[in-house]
C-alpha atoms as a PDB file:
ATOM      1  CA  UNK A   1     -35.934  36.746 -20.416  1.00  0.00           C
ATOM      2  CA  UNK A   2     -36.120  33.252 -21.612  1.00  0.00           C
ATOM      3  CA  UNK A   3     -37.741  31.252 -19.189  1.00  0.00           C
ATOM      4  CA  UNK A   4     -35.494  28.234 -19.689  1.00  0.00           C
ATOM      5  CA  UNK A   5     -32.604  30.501 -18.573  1.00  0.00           C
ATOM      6  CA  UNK A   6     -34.261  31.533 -15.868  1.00  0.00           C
ATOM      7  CA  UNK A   7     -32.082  30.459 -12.320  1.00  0.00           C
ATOM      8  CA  UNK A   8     -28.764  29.954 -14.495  1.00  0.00           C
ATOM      9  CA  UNK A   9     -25.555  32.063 -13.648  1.00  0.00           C
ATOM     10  CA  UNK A  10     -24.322  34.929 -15.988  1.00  0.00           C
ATOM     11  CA  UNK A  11     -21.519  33.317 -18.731  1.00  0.00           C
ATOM     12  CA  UNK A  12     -17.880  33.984 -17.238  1.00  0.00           C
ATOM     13  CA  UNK A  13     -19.407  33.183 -13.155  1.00  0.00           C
ATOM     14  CA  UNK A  14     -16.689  30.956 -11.567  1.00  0.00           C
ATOM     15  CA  UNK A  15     -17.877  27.260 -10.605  1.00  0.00           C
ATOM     16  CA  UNK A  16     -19.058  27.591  -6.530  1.00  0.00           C
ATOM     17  CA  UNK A  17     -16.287  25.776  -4.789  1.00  0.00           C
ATOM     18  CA  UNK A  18     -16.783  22.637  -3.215  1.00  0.00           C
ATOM     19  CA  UNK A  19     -15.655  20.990   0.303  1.00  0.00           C
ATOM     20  CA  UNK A  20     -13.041  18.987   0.586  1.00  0.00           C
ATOM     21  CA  UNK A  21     -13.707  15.137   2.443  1.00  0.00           C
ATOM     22  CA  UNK A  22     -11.511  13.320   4.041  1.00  0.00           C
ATOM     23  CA  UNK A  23     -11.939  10.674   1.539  1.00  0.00           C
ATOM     24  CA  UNK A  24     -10.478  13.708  -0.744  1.00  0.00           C
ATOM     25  CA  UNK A  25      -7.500  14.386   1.395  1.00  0.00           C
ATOM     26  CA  UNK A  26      -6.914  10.808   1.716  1.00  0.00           C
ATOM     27  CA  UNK A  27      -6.817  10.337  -2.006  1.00  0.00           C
ATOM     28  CA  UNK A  28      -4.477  13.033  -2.186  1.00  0.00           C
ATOM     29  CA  UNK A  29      -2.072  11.496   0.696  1.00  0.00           C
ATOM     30  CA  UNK A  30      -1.955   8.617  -1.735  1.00  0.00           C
ATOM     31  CA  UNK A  31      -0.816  10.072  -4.501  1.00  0.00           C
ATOM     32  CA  UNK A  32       2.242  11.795  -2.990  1.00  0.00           C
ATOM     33  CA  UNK A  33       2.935   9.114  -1.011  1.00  0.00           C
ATOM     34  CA  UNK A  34       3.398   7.151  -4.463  1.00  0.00           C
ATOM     35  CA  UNK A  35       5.349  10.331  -5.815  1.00  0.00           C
ATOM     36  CA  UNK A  36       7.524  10.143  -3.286  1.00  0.00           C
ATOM     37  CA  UNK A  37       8.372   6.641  -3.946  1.00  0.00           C
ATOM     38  CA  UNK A  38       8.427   6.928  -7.534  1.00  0.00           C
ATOM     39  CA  UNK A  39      11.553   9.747  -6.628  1.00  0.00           C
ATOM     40  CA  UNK A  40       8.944  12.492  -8.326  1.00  0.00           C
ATOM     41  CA  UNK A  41       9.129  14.310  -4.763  1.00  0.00           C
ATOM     42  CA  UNK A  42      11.366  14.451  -2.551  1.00  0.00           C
ATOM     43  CA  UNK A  43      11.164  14.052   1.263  1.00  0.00           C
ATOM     44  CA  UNK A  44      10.862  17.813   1.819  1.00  0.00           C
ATOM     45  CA  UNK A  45       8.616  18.698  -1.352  1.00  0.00           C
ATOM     46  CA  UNK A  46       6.811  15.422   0.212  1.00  0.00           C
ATOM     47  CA  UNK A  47       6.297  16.877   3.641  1.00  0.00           C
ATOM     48  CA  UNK A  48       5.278  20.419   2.571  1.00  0.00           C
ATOM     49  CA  UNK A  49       2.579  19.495   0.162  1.00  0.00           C
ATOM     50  CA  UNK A  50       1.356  16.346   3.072  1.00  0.00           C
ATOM     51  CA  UNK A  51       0.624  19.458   5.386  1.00  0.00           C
ATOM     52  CA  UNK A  52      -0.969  21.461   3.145  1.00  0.00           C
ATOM     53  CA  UNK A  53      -3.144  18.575   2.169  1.00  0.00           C
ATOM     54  CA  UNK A  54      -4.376  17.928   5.453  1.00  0.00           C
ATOM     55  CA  UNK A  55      -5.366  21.232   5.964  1.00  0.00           C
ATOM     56  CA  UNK A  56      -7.077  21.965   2.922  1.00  0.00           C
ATOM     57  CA  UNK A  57     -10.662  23.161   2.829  1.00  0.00           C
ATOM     58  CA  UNK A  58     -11.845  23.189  -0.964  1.00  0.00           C
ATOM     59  CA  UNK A  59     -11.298  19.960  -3.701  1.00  0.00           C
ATOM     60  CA  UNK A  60      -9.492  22.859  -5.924  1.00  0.00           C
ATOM     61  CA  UNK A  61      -6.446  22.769  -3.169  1.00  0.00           C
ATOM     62  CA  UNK A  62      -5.970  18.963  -3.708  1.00  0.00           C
ATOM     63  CA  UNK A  63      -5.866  19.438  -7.426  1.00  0.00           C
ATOM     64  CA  UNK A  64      -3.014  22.282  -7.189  1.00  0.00           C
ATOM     65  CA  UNK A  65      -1.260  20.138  -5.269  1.00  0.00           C
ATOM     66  CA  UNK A  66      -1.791  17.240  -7.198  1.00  0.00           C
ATOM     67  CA  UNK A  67      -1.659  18.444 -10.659  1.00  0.00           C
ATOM     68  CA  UNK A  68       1.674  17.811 -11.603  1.00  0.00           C
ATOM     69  CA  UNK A  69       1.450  13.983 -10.397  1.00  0.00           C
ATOM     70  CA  UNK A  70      -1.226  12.725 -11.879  1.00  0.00           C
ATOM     71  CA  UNK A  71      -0.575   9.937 -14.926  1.00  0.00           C
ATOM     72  CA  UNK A  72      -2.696   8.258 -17.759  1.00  0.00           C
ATOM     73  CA  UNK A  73      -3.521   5.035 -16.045  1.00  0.00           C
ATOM     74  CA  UNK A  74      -2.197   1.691 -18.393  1.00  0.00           C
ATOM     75  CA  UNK A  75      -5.236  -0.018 -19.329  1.00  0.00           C
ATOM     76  CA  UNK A  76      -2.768  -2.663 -21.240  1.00  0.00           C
ATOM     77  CA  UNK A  77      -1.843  -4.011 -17.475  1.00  0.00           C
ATOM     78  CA  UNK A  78      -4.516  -5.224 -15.097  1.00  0.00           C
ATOM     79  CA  UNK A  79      -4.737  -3.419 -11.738  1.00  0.00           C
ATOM     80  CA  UNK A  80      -3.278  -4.638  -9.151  1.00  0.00           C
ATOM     81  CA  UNK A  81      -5.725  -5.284  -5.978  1.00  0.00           C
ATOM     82  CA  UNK A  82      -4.972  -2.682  -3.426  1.00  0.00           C
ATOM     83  CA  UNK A  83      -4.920  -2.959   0.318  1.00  0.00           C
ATOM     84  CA  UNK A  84      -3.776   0.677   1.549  1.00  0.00           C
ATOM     85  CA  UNK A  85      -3.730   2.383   5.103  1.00  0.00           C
ATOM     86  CA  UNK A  86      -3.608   6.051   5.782  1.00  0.00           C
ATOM     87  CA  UNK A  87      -3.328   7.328   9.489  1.00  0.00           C
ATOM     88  CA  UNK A  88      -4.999   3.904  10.187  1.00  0.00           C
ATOM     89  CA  UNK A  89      -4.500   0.732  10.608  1.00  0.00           C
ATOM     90  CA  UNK A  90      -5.389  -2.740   7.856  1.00  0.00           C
ATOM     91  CA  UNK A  91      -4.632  -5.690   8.543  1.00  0.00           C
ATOM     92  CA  UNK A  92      -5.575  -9.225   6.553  1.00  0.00           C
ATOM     93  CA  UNK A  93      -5.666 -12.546   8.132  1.00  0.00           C
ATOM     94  CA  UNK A  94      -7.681 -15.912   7.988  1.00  0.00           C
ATOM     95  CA  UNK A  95      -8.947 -17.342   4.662  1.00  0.00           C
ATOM     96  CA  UNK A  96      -8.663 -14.896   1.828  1.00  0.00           C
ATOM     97  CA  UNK A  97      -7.557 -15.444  -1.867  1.00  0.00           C
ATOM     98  CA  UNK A  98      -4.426 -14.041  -2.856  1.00  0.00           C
ATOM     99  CA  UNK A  99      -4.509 -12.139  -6.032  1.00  0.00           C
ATOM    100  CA  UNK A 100      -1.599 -12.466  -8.375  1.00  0.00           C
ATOM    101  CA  UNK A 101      -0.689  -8.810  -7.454  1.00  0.00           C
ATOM    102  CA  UNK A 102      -0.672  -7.296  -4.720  1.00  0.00           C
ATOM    103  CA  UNK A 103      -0.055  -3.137  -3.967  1.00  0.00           C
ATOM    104  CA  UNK A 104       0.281  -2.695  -0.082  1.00  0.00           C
ATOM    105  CA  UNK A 105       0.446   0.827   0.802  1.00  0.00           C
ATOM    106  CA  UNK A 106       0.559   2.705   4.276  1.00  0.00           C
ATOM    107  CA  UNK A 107       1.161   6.341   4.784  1.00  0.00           C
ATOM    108  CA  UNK A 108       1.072   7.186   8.782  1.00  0.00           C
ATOM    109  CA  UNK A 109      -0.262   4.021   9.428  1.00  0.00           C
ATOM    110  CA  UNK A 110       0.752  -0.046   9.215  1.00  0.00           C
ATOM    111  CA  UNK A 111      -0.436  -2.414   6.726  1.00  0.00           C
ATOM    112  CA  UNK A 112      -0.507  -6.020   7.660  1.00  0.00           C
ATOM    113  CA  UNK A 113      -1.514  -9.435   5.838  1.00  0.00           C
ATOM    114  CA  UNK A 114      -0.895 -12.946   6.575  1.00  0.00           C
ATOM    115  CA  UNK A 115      -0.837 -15.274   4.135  1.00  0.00           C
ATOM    116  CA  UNK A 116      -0.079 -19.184   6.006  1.00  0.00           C
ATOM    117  CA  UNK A 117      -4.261 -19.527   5.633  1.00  0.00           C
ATOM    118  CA  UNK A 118      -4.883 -17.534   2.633  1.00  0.00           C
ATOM    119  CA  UNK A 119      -5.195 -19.283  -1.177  1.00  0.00           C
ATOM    120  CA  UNK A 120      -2.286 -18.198  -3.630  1.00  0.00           C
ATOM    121  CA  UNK A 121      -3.465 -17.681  -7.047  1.00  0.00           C
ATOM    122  CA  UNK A 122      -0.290 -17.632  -8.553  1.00  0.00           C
ATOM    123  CA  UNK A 123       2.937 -19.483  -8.941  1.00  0.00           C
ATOM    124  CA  UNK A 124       4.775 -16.270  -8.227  1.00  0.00           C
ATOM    125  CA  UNK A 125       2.702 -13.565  -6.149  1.00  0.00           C
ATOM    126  CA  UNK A 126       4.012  -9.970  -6.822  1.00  0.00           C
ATOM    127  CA  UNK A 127       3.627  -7.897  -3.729  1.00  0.00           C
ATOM    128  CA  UNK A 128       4.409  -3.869  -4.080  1.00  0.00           C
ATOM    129  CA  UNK A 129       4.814  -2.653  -0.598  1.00  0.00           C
ATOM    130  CA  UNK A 130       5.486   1.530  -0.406  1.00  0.00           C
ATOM    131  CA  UNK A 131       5.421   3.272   2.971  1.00  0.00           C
ATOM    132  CA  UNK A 132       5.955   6.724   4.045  1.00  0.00           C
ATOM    133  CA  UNK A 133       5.925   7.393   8.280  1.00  0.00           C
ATOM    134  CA  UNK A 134       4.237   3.938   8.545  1.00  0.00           C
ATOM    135  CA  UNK A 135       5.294  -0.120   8.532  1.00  0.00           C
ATOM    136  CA  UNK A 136       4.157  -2.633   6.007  1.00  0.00           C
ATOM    137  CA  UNK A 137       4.376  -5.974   7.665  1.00  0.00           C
ATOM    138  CA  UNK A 138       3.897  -9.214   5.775  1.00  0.00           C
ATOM    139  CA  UNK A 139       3.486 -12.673   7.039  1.00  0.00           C
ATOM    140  CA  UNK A 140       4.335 -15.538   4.882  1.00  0.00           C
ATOM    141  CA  UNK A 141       3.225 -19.458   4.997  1.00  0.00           C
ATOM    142  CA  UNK A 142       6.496 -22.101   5.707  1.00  0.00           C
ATOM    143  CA  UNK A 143       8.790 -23.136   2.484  1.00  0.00           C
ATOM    144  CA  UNK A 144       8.028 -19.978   0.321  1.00  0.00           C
ATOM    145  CA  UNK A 145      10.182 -18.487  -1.721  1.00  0.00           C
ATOM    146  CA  UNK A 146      10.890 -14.876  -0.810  1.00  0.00           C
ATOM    147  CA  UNK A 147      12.717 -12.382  -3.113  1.00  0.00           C
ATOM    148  CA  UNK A 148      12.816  -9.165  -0.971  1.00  0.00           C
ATOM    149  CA  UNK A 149      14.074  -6.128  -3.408  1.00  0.00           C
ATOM    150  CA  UNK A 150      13.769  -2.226  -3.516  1.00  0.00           C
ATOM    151  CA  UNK A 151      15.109   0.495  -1.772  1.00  0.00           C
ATOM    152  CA  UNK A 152      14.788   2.649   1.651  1.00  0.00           C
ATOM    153  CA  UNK A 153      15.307   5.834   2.568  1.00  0.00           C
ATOM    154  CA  UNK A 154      15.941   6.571   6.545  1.00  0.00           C
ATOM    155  CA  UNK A 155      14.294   3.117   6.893  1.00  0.00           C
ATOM    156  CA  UNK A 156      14.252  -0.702   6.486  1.00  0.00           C
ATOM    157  CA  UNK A 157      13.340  -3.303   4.519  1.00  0.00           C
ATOM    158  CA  UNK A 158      14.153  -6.851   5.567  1.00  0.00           C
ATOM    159  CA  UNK A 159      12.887 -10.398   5.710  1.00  0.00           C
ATOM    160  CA  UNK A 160      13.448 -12.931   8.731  1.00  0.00           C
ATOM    161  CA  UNK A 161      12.307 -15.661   6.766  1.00  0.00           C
ATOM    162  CA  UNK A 162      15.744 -17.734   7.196  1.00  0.00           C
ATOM    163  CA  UNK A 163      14.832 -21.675   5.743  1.00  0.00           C
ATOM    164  CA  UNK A 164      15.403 -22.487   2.301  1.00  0.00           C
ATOM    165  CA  UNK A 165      12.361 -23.178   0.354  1.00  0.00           C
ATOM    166  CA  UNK A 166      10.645 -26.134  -0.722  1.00  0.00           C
ATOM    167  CA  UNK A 167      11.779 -27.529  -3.911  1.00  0.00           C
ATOM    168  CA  UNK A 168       8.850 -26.229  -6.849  1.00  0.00           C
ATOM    169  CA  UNK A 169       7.474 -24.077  -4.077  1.00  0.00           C
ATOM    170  CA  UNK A 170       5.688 -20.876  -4.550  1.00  0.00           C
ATOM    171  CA  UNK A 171       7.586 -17.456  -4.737  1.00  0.00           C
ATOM    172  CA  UNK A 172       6.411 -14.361  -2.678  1.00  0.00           C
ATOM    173  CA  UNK A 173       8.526 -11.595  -4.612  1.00  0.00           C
ATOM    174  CA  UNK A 174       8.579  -7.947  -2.732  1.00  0.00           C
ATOM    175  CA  UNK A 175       9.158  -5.496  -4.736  1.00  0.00           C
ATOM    176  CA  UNK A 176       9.906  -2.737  -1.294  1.00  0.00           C
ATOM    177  CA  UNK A 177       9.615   1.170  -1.436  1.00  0.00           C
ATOM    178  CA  UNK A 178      10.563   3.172   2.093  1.00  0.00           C
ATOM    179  CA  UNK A 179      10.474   6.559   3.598  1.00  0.00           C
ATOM    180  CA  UNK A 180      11.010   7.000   7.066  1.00  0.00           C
ATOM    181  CA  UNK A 181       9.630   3.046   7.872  1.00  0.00           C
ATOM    182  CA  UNK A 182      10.277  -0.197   7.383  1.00  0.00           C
ATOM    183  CA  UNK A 183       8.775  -3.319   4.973  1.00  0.00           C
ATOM    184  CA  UNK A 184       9.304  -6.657   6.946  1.00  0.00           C
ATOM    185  CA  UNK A 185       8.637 -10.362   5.693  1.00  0.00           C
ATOM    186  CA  UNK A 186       7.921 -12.635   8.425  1.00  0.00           C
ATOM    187  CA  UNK A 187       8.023 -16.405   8.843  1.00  0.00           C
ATOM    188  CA  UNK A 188       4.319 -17.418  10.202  1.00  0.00           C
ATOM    189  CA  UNK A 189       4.493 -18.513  13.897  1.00  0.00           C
ATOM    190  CA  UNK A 190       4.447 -21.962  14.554  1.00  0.00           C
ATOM    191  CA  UNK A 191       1.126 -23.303  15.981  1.00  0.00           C
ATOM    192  CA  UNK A 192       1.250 -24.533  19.518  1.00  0.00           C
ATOM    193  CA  UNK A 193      -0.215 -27.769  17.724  1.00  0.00           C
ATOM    194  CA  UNK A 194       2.575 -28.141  15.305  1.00  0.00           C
ATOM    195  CA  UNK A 195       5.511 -27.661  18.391  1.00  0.00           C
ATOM    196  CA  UNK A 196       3.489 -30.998  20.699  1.00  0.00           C
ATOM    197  CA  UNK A 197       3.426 -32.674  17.285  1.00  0.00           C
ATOM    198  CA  UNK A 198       7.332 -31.953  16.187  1.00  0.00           C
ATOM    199  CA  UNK A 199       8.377 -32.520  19.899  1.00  0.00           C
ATOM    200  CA  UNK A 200       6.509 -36.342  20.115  1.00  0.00           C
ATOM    201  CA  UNK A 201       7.364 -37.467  16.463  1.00  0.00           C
ATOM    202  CA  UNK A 202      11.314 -36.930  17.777  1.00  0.00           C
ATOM    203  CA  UNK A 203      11.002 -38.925  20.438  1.00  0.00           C
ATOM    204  CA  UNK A 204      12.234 -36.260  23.441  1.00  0.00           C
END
């Protein structure tokens, strides 16, 4: 025998399988969660594979299930920065720098940002917001612009941002995708600060 073939399996020996993480499964969440957005599942062909993903035991079970929804990513269009939640919560707050595009994501879980401290980057800030069984909540700074669009299914999207914006102001456009929860644009909460301030400046 040659010795440098010594230890290697026979030709035509299947690959040993491997564990599945739940970094894995998660991954795998994510994808059909974005399938079932994009309309390339639908709620039941959705729930069926979700079950089957969480129990899984080998990698090779995610790919089956998987396969079929996988896509050439676009390297012509820059990636958008992700903030995603999966039978957990995320959440956003403080100083942060807003990217020009944004992909919020939550699957079983909420994802929530607030954006009166953070630094825009942009004129107009692009925000894709998918759930699936979860609640994307964002929170946006007074005098935005807010263009709220998309669709749900057995859910909600809304904004309760209700004063019109500041003349040259900067736009916050949702672009909203729901199954079975709800996107929601909020006006930030006035500061206790800001109320004393407003109250003594009118004289009451």
């Amino acid at each position: 025998m040659d010795p440098d073939q010594q230890g290697e399996p026979p030709a035509g020996t299947p690959a040993p399988a491997i564990r599945a993480s739940d970094h894995d499964r998660e991954q795998a969440l994510e994808l059909l969660s974005a399938a079932a957005s994009d309309g390339r599942l639908t709620l039941e062909e959705y729930s069926s594979r979700a079950d089957r993903v969480l129990g899984a035991r080998l990698v090779v079970e995610l790919s089956e299930l998987t396969a079929d929804l996988r896509r050439t990513p676009d390297v012509s269009v820059g990636a958008p920065e992700k903030l995603v939640a999966i039978l957990s919560n995320e959440t956003r707050r403080g100083r942060w720098t807003v990217p020009s595009h944004l992909e919020l994501r939550s699957v079983l879980g909420d994802c929530h940002i607030e954006m009166q401290d953070a630094v825009l980057t942009s004129h107009v800030t692009r925000i894709d917001a998918s759930t699936t069984l979860g609640a994307v909540t964002i929170v946006v700074p007074d005098g935005v612009e807010v263009r709220l669009f998309g669709r749900a299914i057995l859910g909600a999207k809304n904004s309760e941002v209700g004063e019109a914006a500041l003349p040259g102001a900067p736009v916050i456009e949702v672009n909203a995708s729901v199954i079975l929860g709800n996107v929601t644009v909020k006006p930030a909460p006035v500061k206790l600060g800001e109320r004393i301030r407003a109250y003594l400046s009118g004289g009451g």
